[in-house]
Protein backbone atom coordinates (compact mmCIF):
# COMPACT_ATOMS: atom_id res chain seq x y z
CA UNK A 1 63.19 -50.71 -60.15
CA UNK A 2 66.84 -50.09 -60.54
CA UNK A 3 67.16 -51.67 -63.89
CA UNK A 4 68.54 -49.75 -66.22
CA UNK A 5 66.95 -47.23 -68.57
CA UNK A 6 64.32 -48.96 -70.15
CA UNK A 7 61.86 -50.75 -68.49
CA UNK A 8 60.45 -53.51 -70.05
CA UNK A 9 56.60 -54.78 -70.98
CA UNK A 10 56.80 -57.59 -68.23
CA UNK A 11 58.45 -54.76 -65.63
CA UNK A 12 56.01 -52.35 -66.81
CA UNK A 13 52.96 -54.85 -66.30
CA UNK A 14 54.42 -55.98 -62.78
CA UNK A 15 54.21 -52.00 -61.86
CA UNK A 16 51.09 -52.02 -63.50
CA UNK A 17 49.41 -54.42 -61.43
CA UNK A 18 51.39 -53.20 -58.60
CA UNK A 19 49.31 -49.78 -58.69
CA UNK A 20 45.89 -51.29 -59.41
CA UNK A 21 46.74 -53.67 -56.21
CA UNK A 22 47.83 -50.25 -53.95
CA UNK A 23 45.18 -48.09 -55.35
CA UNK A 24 48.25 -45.64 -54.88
CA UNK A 25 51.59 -45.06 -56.15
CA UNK A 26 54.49 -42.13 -55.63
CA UNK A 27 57.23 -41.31 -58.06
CA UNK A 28 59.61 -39.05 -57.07
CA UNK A 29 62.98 -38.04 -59.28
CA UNK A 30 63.64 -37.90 -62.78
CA UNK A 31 64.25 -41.39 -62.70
CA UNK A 32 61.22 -42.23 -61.28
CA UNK A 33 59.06 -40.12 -64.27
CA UNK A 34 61.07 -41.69 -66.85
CA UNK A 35 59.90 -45.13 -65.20
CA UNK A 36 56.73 -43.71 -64.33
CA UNK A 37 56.06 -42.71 -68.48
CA UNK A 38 56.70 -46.10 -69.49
CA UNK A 39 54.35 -48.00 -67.18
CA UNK A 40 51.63 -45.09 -68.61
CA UNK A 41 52.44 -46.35 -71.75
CA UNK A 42 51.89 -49.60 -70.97
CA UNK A 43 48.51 -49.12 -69.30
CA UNK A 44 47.35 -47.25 -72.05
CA UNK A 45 48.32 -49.37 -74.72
CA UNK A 46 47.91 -52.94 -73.22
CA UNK A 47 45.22 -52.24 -70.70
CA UNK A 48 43.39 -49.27 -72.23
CA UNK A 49 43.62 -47.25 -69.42
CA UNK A 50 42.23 -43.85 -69.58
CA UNK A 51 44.14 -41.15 -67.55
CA UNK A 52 43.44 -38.04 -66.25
CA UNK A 53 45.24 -35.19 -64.32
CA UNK A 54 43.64 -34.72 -60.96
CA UNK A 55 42.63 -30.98 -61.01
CA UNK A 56 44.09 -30.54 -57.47
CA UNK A 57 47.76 -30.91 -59.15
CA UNK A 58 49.85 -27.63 -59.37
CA UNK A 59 49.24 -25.82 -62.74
CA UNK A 60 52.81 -25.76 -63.04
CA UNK A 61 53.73 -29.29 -62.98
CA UNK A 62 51.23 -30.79 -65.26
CA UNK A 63 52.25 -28.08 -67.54
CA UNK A 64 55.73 -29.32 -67.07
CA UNK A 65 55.04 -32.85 -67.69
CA UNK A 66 52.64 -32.29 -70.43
CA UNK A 67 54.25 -29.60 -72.18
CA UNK A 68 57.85 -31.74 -71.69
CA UNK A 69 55.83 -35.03 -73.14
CA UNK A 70 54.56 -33.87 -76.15
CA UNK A 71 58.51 -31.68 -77.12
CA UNK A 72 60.25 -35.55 -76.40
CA UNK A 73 56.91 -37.28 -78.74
CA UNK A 74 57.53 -34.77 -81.40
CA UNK A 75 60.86 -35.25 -81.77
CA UNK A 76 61.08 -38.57 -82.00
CA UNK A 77 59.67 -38.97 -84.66
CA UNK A 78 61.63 -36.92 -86.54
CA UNK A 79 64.97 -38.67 -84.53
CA UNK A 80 63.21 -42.34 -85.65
CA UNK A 81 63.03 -41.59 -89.05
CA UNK A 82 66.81 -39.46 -89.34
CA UNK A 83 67.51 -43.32 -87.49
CA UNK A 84 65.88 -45.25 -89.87
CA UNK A 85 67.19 -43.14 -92.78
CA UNK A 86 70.84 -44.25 -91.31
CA UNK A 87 69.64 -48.01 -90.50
CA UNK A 88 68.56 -48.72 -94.46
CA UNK A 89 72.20 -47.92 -95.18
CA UNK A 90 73.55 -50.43 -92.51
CA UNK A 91 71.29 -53.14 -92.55
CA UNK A 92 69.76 -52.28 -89.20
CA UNK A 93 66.58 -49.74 -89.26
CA UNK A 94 64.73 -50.97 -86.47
CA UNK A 95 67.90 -50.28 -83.93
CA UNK A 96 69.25 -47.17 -86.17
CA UNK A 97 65.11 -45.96 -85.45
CA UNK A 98 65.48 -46.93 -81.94
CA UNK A 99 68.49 -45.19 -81.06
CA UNK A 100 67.65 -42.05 -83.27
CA UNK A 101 63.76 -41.59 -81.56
CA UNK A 102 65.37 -41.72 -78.12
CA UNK A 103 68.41 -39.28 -78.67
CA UNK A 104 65.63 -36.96 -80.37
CA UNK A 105 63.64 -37.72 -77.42
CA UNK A 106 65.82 -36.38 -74.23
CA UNK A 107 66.65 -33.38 -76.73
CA UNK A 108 63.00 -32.92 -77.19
CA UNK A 109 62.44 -33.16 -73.06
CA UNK A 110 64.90 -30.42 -73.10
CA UNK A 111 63.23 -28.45 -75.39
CA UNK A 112 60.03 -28.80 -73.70
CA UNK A 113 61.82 -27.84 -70.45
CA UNK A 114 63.02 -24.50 -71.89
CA UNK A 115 59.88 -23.84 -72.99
CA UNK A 116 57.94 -24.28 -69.63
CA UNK A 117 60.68 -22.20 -68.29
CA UNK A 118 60.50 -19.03 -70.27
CA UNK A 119 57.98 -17.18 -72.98
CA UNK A 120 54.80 -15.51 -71.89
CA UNK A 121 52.64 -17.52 -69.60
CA UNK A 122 48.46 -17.11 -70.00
CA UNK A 123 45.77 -17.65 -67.17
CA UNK A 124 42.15 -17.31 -67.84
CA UNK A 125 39.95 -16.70 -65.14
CA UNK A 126 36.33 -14.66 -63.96
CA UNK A 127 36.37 -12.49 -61.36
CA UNK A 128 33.03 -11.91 -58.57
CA UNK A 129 31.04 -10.37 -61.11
CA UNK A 130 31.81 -13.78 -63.88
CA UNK A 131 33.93 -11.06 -66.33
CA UNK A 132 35.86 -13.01 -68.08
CA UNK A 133 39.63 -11.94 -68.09
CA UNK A 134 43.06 -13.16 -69.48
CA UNK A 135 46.47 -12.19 -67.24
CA UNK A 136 49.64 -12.26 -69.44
CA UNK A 137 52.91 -12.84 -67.28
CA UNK A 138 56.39 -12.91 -68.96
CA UNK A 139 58.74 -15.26 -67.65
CA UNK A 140 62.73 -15.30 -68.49
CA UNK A 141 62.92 -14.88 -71.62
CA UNK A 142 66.62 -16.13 -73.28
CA UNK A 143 68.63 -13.19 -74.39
CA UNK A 144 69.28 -12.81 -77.68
């Protein structure tokens, strides 16, 4: 799927039926997530798919993608309304909202990556005797 950015409903359906043909699907590359996040979309919103992390997946990258999601979802909507704020003046909110939610968007991603990548990292676990403990590991920190 080598079309561009966006991926449309009918392109994101075609996937989507692709997958529930396959039973299986890999996405590899940054291209391939951003693809990949739209054809979730879809199947959540047209199809009501419910989906799940399978708990074999490292820790790591469904904190990545999770934690990366929900920076870009936040700060959309604060780059859809600065959008529409500049769209009322020119006649054009719906693109002015567009264009502002994904700039805000790849800036949140970024965010969200900076964040996976540095601050203090928590994992709960019990040990032989079911002790309940909490290890605290700091990971590059920005200097300030």
């Amino acid at each position: 799927m080598d079309s561009g950015d966006q991926v449309t409903d009918e392109q994101a359906r075609q996937m989507y039926d692709l997958i529930n043909e396959r039973k299986e699907l890999l996405v590899t590359g940054v291209k391939g997530m951003q693809v990949l996040k739209q054809v979730l979309a879809y199947a959540v919103r047209k199809a009501g798919v419910s989906i799940e992390w399978d708990p074999t997946t490292p820790v790591a990258l469904r904190e990545r993608m999770t934690i990366m999601s929900l920076s870009a979802l936040q700060w959309s909507f604060a780059g859809a309304a600065a959008g529409l704020a500049v769209g009322v003046c020119t006649n054009r909110p719906g693109t002015w909202a567009g264009i502002g939610a994904g700039i805000a968007a790849l800036l949140g991603m970024y965010q969200g990556h900076c964040a996976v990548t540095s601050g203090w990292r928590l994992r709960g676990f019990r040990d032989e005797n079911g002790v309940e403990h909490v290890e605290i590991k700091v990971c590059a920190l920005p200097s300030r």
